[in-house]
N, C-alpha and C. Protein backbone atom coordinates (compact mmCIF):
# COMPACT_ATOMS: atom_id res chain seq x y z
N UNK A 1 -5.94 21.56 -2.90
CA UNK A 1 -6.01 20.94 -4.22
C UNK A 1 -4.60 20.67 -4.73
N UNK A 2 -4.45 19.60 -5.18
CA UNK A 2 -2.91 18.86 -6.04
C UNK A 2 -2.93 19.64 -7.50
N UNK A 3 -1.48 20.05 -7.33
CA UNK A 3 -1.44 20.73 -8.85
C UNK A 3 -1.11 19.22 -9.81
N UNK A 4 -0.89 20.14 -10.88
CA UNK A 4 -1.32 19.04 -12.36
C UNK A 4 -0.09 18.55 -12.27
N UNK A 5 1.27 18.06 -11.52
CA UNK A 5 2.40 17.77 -11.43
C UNK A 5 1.83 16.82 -10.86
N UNK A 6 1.18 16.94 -9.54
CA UNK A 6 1.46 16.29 -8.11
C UNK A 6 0.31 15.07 -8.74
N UNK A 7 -0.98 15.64 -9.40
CA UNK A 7 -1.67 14.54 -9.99
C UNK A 7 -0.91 13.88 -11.27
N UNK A 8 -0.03 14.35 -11.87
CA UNK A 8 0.54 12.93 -12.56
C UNK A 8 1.69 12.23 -12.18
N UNK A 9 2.27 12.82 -11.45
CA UNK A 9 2.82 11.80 -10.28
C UNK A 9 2.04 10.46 -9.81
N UNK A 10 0.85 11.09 -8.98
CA UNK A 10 -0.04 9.83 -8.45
C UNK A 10 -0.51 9.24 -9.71
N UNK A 11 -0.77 9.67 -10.74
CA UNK A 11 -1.36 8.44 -11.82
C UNK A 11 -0.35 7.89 -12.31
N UNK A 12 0.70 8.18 -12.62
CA UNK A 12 2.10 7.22 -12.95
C UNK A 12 2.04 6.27 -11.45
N UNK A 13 2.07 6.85 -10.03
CA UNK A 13 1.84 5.60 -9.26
C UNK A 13 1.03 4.54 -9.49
N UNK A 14 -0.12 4.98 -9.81
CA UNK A 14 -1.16 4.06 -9.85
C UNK A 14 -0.75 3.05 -10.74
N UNK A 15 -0.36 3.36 -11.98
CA UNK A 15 -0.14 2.41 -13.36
C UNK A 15 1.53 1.90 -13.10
N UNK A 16 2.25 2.18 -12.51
CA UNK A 16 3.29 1.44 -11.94
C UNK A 16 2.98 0.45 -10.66
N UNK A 17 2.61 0.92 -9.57
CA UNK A 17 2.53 0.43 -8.39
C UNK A 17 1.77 -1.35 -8.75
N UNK A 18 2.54 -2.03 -7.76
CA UNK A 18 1.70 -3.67 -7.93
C UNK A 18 0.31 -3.48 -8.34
N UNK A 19 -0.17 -4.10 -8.48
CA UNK A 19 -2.19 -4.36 -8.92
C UNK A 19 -2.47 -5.15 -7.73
N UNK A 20 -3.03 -5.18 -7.60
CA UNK A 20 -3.89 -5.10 -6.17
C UNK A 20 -4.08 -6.72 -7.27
N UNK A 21 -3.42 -7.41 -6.15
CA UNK A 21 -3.20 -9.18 -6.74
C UNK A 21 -4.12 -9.57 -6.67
N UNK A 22 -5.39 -9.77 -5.76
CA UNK A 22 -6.12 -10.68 -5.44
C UNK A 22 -7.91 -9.66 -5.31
N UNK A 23 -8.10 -9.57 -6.56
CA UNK A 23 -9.73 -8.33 -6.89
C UNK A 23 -10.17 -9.19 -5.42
N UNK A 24 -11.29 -8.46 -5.28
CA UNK A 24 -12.43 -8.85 -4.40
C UNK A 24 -13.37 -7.49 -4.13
N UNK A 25 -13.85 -7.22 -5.46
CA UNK A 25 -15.11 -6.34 -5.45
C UNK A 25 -16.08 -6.51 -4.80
N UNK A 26 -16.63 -5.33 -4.19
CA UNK A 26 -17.86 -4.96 -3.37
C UNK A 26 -19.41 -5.70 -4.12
N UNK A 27 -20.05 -6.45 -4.27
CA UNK A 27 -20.80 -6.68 -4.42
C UNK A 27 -22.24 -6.69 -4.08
N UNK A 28 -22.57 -6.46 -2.49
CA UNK A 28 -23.73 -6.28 -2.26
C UNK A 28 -23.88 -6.20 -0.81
N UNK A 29 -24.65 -5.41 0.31
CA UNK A 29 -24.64 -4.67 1.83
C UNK A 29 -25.64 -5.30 2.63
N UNK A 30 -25.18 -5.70 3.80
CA UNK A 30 -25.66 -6.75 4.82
C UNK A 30 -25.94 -6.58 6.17
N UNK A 31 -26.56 -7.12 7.24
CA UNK A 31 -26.23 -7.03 8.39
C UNK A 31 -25.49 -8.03 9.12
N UNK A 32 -24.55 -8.05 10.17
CA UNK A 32 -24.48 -9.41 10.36
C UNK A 32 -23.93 -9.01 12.47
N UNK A 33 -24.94 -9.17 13.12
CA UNK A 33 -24.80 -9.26 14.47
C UNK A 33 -25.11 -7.67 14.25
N UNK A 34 -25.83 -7.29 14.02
CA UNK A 34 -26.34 -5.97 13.96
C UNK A 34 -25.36 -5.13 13.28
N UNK A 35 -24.22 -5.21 12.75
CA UNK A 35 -22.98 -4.20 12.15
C UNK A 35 -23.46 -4.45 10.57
N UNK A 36 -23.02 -3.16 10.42
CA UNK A 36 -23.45 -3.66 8.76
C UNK A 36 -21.99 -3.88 7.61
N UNK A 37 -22.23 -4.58 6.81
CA UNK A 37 -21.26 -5.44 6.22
C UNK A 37 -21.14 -5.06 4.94
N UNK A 38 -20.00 -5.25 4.15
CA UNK A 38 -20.17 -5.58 2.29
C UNK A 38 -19.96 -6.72 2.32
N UNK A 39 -20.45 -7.29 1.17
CA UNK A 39 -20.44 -8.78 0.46
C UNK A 39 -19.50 -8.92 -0.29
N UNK A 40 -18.05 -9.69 -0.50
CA UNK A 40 -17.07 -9.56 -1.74
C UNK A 40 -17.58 -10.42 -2.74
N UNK A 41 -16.86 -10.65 -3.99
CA UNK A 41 -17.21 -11.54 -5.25
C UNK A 41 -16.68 -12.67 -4.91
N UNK A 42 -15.72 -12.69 -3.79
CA UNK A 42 -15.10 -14.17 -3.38
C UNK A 42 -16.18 -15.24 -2.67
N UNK A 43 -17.12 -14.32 -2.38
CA UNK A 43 -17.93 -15.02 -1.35
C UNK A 43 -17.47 -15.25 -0.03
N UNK A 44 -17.00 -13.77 0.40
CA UNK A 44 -16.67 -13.46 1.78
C UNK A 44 -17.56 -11.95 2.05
N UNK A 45 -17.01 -11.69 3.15
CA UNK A 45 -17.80 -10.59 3.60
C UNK A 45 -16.64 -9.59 4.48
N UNK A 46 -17.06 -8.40 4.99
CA UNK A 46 -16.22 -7.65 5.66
C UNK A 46 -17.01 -6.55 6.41
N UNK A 47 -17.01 -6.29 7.51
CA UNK A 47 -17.01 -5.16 8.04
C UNK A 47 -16.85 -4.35 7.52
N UNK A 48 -18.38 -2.94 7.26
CA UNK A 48 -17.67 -1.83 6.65
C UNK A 48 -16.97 -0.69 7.42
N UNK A 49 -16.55 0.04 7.22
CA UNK A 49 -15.45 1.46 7.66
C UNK A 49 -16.55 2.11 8.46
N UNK A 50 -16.67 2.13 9.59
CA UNK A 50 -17.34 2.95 10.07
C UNK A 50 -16.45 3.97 11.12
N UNK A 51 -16.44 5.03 10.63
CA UNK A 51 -15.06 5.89 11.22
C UNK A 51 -15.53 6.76 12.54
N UNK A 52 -14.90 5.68 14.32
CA UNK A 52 -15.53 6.80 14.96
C UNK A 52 -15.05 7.92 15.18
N UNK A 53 -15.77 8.95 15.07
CA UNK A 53 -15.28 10.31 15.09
C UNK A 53 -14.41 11.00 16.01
N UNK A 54 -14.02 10.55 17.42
CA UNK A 54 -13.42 11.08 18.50
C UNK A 54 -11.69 9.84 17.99
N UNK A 55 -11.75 9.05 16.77
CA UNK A 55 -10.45 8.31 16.89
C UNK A 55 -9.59 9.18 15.56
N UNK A 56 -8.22 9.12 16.26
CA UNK A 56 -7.49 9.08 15.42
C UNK A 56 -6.83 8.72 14.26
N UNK A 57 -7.68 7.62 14.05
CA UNK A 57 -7.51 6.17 13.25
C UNK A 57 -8.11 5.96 12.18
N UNK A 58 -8.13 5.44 11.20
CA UNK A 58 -8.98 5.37 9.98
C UNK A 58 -9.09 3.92 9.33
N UNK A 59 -9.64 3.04 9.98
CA UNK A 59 -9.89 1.76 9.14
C UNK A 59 -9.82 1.45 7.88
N UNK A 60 -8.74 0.85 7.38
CA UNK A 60 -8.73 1.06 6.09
C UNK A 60 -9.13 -0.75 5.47
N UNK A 61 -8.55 -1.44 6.20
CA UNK A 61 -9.53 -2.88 5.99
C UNK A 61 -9.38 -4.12 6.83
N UNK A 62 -10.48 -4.63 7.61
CA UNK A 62 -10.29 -5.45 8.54
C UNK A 62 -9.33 -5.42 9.77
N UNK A 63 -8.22 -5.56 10.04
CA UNK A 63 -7.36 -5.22 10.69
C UNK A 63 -6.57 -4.08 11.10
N UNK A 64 -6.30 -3.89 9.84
CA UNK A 64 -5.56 -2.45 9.36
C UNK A 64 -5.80 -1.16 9.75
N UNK A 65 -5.05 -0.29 9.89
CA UNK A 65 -6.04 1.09 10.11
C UNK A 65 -4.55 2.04 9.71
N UNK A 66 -4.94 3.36 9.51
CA UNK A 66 -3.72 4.21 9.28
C UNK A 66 -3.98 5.17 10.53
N UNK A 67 -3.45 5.50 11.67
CA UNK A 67 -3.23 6.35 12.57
C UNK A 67 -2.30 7.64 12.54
N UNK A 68 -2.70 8.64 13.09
CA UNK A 68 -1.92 9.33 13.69
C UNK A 68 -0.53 10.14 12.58
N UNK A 69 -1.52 10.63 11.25
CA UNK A 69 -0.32 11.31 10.71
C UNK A 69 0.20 12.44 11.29
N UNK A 70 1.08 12.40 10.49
CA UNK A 70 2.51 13.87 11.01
C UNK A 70 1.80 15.14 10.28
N UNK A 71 1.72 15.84 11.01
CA UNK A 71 1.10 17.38 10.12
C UNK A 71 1.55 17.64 8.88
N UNK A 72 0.57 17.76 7.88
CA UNK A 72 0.94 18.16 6.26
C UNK A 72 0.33 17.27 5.54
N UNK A 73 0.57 16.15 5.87
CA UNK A 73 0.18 14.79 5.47
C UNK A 73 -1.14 14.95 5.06
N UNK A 74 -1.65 14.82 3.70
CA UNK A 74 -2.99 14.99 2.34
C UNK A 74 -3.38 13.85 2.43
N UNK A 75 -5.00 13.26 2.59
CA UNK A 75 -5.31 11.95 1.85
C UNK A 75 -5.98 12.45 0.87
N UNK A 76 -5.60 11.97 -0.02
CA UNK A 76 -6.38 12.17 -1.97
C UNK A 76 -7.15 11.29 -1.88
N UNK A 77 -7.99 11.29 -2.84
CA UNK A 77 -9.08 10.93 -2.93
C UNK A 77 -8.71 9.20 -3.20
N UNK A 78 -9.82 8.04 -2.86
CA UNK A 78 -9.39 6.97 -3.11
C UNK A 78 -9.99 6.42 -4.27
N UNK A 79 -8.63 5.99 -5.20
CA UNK A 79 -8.98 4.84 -6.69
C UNK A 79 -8.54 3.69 -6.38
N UNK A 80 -8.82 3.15 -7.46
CA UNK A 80 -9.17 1.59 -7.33
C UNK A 80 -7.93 0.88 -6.97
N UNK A 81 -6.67 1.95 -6.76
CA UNK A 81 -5.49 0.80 -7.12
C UNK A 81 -5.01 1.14 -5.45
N UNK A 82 -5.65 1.57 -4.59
CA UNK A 82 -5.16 2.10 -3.36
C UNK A 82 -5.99 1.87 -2.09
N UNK A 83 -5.94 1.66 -1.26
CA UNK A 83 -6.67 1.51 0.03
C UNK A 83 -6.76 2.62 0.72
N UNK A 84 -5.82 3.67 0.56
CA UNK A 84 -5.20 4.52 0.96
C UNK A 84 -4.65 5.63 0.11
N UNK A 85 -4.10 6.62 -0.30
CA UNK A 85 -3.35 7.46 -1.13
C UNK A 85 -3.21 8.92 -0.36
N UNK A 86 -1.55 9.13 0.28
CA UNK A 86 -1.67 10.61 0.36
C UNK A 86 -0.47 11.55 -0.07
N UNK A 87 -0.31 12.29 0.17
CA UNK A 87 0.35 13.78 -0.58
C UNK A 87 1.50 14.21 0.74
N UNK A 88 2.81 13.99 0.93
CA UNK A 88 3.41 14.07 1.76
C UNK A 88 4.07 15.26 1.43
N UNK A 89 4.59 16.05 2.57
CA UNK A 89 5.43 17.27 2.20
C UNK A 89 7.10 16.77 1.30
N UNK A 90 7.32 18.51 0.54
CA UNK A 90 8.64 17.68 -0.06
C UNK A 90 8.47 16.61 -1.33
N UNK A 91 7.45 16.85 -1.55
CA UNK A 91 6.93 16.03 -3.13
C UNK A 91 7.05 14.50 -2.62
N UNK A 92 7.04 14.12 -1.75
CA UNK A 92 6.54 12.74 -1.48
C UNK A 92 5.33 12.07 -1.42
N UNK A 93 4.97 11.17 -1.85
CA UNK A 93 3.82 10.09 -1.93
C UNK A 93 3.87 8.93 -1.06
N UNK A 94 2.62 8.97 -0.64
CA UNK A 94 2.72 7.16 -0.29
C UNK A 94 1.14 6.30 -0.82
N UNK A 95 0.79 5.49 -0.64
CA UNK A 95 -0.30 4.16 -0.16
C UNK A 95 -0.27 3.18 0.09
N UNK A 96 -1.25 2.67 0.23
CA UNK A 96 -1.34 1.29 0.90
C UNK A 96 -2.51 0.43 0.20
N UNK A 97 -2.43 -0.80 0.27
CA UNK A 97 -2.84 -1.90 -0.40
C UNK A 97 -3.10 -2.88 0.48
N UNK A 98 -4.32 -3.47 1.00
CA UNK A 98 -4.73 -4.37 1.58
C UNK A 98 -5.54 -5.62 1.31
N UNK A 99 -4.73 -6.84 1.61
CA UNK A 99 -5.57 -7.76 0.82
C UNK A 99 -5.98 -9.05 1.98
N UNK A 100 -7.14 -9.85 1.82
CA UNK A 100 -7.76 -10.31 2.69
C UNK A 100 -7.38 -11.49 3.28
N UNK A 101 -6.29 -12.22 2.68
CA UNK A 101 -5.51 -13.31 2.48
C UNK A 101 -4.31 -13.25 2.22
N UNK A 102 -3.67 -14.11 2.86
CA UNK A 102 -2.58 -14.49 3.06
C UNK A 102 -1.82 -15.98 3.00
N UNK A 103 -0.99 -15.99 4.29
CA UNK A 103 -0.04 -17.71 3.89
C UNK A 103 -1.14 -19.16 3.72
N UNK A 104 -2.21 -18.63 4.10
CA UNK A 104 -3.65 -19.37 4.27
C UNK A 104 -3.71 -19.69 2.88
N UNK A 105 -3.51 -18.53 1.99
CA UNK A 105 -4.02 -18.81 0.15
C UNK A 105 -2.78 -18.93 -0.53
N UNK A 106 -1.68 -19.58 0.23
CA UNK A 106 -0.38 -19.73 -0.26
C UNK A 106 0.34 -18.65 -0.77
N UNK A 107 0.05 -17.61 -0.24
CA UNK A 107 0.77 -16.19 -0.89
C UNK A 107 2.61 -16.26 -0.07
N UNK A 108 3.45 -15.89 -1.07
CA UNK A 108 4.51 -15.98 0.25
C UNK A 108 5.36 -15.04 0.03
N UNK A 109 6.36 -14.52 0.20
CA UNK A 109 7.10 -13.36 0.41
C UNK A 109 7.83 -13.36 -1.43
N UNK A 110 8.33 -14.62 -1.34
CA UNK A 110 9.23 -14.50 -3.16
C UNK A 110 7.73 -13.94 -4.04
N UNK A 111 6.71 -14.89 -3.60
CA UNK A 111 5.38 -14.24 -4.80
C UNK A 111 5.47 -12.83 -4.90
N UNK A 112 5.35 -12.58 -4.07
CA UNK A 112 4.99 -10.89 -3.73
C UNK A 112 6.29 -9.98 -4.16
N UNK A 113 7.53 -10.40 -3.94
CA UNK A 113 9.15 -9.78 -4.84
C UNK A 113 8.41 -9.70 -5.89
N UNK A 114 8.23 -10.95 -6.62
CA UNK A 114 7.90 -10.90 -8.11
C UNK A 114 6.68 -10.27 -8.93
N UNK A 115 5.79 -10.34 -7.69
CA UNK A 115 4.73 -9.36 -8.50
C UNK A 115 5.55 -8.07 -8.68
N UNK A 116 5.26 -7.44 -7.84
CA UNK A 116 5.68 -6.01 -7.86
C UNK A 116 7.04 -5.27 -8.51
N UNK A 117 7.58 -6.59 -8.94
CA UNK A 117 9.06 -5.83 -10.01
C UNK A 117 8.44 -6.32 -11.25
N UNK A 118 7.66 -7.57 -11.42
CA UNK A 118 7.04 -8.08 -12.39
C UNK A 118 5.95 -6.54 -13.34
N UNK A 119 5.34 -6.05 -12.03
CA UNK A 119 4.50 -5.03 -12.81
C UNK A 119 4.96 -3.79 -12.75
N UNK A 120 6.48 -3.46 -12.10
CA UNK A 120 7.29 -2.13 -12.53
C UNK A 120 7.81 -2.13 -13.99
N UNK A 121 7.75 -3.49 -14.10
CA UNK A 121 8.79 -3.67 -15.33
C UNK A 121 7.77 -3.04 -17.06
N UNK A 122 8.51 -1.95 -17.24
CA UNK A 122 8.10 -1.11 -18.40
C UNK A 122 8.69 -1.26 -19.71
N UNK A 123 7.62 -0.92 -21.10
CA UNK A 123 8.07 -1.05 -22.01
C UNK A 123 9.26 -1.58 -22.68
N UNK A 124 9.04 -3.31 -22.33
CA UNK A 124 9.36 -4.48 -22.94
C UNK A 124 10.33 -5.08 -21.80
N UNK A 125 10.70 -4.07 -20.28
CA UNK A 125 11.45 -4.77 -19.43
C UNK A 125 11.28 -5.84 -18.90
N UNK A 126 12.20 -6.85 -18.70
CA UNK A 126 12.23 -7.84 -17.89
C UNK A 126 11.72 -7.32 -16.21
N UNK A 127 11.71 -8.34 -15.16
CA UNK A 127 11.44 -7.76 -13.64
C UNK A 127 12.91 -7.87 -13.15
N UNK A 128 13.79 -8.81 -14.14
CA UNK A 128 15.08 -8.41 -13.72
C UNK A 128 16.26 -7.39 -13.90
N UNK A 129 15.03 -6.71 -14.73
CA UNK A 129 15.75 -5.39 -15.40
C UNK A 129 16.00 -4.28 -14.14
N UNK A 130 14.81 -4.30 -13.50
CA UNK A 130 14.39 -2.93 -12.44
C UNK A 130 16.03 -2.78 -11.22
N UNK A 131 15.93 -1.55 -11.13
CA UNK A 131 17.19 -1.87 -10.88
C UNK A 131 16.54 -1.50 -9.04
N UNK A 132 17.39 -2.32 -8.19
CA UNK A 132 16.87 -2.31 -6.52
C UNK A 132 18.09 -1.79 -6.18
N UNK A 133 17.56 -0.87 -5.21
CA UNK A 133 18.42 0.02 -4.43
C UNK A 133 18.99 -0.25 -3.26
N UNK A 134 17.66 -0.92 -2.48
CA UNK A 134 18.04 -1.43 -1.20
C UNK A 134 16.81 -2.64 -0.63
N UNK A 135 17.24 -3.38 0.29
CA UNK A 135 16.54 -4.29 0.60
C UNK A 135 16.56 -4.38 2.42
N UNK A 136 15.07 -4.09 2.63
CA UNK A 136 15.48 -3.79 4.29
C UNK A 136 14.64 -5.10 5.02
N UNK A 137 14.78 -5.40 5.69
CA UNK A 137 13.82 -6.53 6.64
C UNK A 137 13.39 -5.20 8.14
N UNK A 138 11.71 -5.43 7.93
CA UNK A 138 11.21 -4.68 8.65
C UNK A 138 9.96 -5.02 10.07
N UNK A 139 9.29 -4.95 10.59
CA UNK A 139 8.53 -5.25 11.49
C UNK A 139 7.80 -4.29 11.80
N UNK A 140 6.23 -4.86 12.00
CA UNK A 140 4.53 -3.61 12.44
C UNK A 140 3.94 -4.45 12.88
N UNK A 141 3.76 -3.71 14.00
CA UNK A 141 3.14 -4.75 14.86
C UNK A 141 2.93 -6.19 15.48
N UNK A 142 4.18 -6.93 14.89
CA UNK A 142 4.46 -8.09 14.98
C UNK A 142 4.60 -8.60 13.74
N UNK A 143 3.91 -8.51 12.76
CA UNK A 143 4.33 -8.80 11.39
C UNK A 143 5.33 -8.40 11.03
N UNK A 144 6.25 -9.80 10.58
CA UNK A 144 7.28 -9.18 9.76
C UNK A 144 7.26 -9.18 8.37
N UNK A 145 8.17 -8.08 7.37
CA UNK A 145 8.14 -7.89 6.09
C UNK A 145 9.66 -7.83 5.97
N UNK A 146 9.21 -7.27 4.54
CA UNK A 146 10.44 -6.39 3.31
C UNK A 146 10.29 -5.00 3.27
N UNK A 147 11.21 -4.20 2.72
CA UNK A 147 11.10 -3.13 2.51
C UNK A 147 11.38 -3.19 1.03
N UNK A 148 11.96 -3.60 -0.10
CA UNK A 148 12.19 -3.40 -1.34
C UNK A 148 12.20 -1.80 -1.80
N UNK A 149 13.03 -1.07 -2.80
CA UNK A 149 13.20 0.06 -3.32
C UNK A 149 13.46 0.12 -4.32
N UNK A 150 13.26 0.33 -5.54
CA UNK A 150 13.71 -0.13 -6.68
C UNK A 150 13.79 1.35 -7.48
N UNK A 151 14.28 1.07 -8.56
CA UNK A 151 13.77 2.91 -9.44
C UNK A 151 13.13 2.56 -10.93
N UNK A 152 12.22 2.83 -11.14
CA UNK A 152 11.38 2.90 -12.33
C UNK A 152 11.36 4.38 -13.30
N UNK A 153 11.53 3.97 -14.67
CA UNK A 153 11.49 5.02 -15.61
C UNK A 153 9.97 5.20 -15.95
N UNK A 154 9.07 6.37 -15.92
CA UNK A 154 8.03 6.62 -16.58
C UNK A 154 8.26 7.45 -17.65
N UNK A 155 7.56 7.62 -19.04
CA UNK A 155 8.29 8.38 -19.65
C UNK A 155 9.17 10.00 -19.51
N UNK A 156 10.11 9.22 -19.09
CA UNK A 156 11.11 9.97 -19.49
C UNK A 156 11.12 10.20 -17.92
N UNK A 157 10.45 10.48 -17.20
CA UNK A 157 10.67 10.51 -15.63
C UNK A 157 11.49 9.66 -14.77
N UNK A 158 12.22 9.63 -13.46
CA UNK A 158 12.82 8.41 -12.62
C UNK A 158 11.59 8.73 -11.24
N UNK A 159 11.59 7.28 -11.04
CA UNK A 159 10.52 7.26 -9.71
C UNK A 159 11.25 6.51 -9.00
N UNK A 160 11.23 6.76 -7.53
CA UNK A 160 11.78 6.01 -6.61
C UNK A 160 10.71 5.17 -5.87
N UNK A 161 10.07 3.92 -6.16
CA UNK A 161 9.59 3.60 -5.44
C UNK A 161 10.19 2.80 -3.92
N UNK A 162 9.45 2.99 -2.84
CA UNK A 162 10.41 2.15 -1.61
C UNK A 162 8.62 1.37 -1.34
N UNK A 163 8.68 0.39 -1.22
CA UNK A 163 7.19 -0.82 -1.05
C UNK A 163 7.54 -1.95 -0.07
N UNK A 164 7.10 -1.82 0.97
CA UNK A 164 7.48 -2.66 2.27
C UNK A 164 5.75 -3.57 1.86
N UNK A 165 6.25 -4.51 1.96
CA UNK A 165 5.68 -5.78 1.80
C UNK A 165 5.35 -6.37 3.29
N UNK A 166 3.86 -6.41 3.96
CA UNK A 166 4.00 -7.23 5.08
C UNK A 166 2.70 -8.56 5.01
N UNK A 167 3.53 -9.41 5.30
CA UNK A 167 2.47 -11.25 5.24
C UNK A 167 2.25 -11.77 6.29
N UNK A 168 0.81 -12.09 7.05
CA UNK A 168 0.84 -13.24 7.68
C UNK A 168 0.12 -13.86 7.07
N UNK A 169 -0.73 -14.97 8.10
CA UNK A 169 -1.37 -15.94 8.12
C UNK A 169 -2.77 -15.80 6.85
N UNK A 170 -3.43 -14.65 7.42
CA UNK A 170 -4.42 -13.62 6.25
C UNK A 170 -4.26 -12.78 5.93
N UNK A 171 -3.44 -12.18 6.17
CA UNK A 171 -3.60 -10.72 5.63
C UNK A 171 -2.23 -10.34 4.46
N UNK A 172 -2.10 -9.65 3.77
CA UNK A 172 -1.06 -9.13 2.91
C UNK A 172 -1.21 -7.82 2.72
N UNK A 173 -0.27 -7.08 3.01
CA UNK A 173 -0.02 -5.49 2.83
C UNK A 173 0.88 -5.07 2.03
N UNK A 174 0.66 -3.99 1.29
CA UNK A 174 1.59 -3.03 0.70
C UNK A 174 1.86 -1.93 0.66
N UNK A 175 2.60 -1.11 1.67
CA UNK A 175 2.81 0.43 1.92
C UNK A 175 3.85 0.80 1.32
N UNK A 176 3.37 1.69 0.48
CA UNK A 176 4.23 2.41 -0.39
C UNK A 176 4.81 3.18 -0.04
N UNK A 177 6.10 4.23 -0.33
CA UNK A 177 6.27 5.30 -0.68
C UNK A 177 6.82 5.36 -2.03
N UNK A 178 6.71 7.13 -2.49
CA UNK A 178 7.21 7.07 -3.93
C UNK A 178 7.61 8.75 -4.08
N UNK A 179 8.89 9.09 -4.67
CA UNK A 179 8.89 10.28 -5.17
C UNK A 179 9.86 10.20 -6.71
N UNK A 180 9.70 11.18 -7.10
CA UNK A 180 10.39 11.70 -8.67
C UNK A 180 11.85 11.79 -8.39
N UNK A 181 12.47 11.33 -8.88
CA UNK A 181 13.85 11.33 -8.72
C UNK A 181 14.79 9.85 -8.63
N UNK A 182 16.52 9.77 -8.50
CA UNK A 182 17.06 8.61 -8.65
C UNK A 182 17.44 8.26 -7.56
N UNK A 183 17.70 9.06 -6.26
CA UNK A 183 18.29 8.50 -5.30
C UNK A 183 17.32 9.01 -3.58
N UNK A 184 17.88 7.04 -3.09
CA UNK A 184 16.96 6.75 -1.93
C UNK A 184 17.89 7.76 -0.82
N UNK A 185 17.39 8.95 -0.47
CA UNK A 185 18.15 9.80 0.29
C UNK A 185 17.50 9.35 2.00
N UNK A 186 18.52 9.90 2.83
CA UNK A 186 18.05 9.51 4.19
C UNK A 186 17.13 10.46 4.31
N UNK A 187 16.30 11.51 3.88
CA UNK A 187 15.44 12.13 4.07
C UNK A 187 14.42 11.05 3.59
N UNK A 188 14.16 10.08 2.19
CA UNK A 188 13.45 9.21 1.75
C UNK A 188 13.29 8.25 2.76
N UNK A 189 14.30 7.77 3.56
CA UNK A 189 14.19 6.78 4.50
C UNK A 189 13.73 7.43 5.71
N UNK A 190 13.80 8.43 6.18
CA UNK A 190 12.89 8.82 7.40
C UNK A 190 11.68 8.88 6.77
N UNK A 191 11.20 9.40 5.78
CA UNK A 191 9.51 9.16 4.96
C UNK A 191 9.17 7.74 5.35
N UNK A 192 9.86 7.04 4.79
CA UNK A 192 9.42 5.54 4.51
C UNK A 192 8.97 5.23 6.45
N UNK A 193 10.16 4.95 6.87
CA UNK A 193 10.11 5.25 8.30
C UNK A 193 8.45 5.23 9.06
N UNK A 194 8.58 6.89 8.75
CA UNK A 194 6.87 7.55 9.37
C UNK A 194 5.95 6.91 8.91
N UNK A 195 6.13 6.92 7.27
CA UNK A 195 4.70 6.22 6.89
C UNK A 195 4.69 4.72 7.88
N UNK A 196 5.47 3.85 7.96
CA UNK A 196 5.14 2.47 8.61
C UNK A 196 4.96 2.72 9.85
N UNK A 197 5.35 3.75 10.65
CA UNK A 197 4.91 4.01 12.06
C UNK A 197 3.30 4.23 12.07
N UNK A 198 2.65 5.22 10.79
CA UNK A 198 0.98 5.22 11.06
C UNK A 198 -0.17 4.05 10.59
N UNK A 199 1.32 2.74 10.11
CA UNK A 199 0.26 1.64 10.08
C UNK A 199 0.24 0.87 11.00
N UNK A 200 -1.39 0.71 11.44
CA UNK A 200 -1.47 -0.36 12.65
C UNK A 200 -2.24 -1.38 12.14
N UNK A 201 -2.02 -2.24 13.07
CA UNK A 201 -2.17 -4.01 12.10
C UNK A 201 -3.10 -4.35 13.79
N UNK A 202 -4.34 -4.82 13.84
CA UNK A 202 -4.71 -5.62 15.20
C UNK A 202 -4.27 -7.08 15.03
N UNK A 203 -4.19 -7.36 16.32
CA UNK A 203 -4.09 -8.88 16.48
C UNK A 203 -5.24 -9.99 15.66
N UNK A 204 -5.19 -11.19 15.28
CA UNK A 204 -5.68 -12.01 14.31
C UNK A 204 -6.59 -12.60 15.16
N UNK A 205 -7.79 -12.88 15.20
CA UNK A 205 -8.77 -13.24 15.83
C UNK A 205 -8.90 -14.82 15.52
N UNK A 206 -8.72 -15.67 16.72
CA UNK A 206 -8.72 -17.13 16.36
C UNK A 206 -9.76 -17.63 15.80
């Protein structure tokens, strides 16, 4: 169980972290080639999570999956603003954010900068206020991204968020990490690191 620290940590994530850009609520359960499906509000559909038990792996949406954490490593329970959410040793956080579309729905790498400093930006800040720490160019599985790091004030708190951004064709990701404090230490960057090593991305089905 997360003490009452470690849970308002994750709810300051939640209400900082990007918004999940593009809703596509669960709407209604299907079959389709015998697998069973959800229905989105977009008027798409998806494969649901069916987790086989002998894998290491955890489907988190369509492509995606989180593999193979490092011992210690907590998944908390999942809210609405996360695909993913866990409890890393050393007061670290991470999640992930998966969305169904991509360069297909004109999403492109500057959009995605700007959301996510756009919705750090607190009580009356500009997105050019947030101050960025570091800016990494990264690669998973063939997709390439960003790494972005920025530091956000919650009241009265400093959060380090580090949010690697990855885009193709459909898909758009956001793996977080996040801890309390002002500076991106190389202990923060081996976190960041691991977490992108347990995301796996499959190949895009023509």
């Amino acid at each position: 169980m997360i003490s009452r620290v470690q849970y308002l940590i994750v709810v300051a994530a939640c209400l900082l972290a990007p918004d999940v850009v593009f809703s596509q609520a669960v709407v209604g359960k299907s079959i389709v080639d015998g697998k069973p499906v959800e229905l989105l509000s977009d008027n798409t559909w998806r494969y649901r999570d069916e987790q086989d038990p002998n894998s290491d792996c955890r489907v988190l949406e369509d492509r995606v999956s989180y593999c193979n954490p490092p011992p210690g490593w907590t998944t908390l329970p999942k809210d609405s603003s996360f695909d993913l959410s866990l409890s890393l040793p050393n007061e670290f956080y991470a999640g992930v954010i998966v969305e169904l579309l991509g360069r297909n729905r004109t999403v492109t790498m500057d959009f995605m900068r700007f959301a996510i400093l756009e919705n750090a930006a607190q009580d009356g800040m500009e997105a050019e206020d947030i101050p960025i720490v570091d800016i990494e160019t990264v690669e998973v599985d063939g997709i390439r991204g960003e790494t972005i790091t920025y530091l956000v004030e919650f009241k009265g708190a400093q959060v380090v968020f580090s949010n690697t951004i990855l885009l193709d064709q459909s898909l758009t990701i956001q793996a977080m990490t996040w801890s309390i404090g002002s500076d991106y230490t190389e202990e923060y960057r081996e976190v960041t690191s691991a977490f992108l090593d347990t995301i796996e991305i499959a190949s895009r089905s023509e």
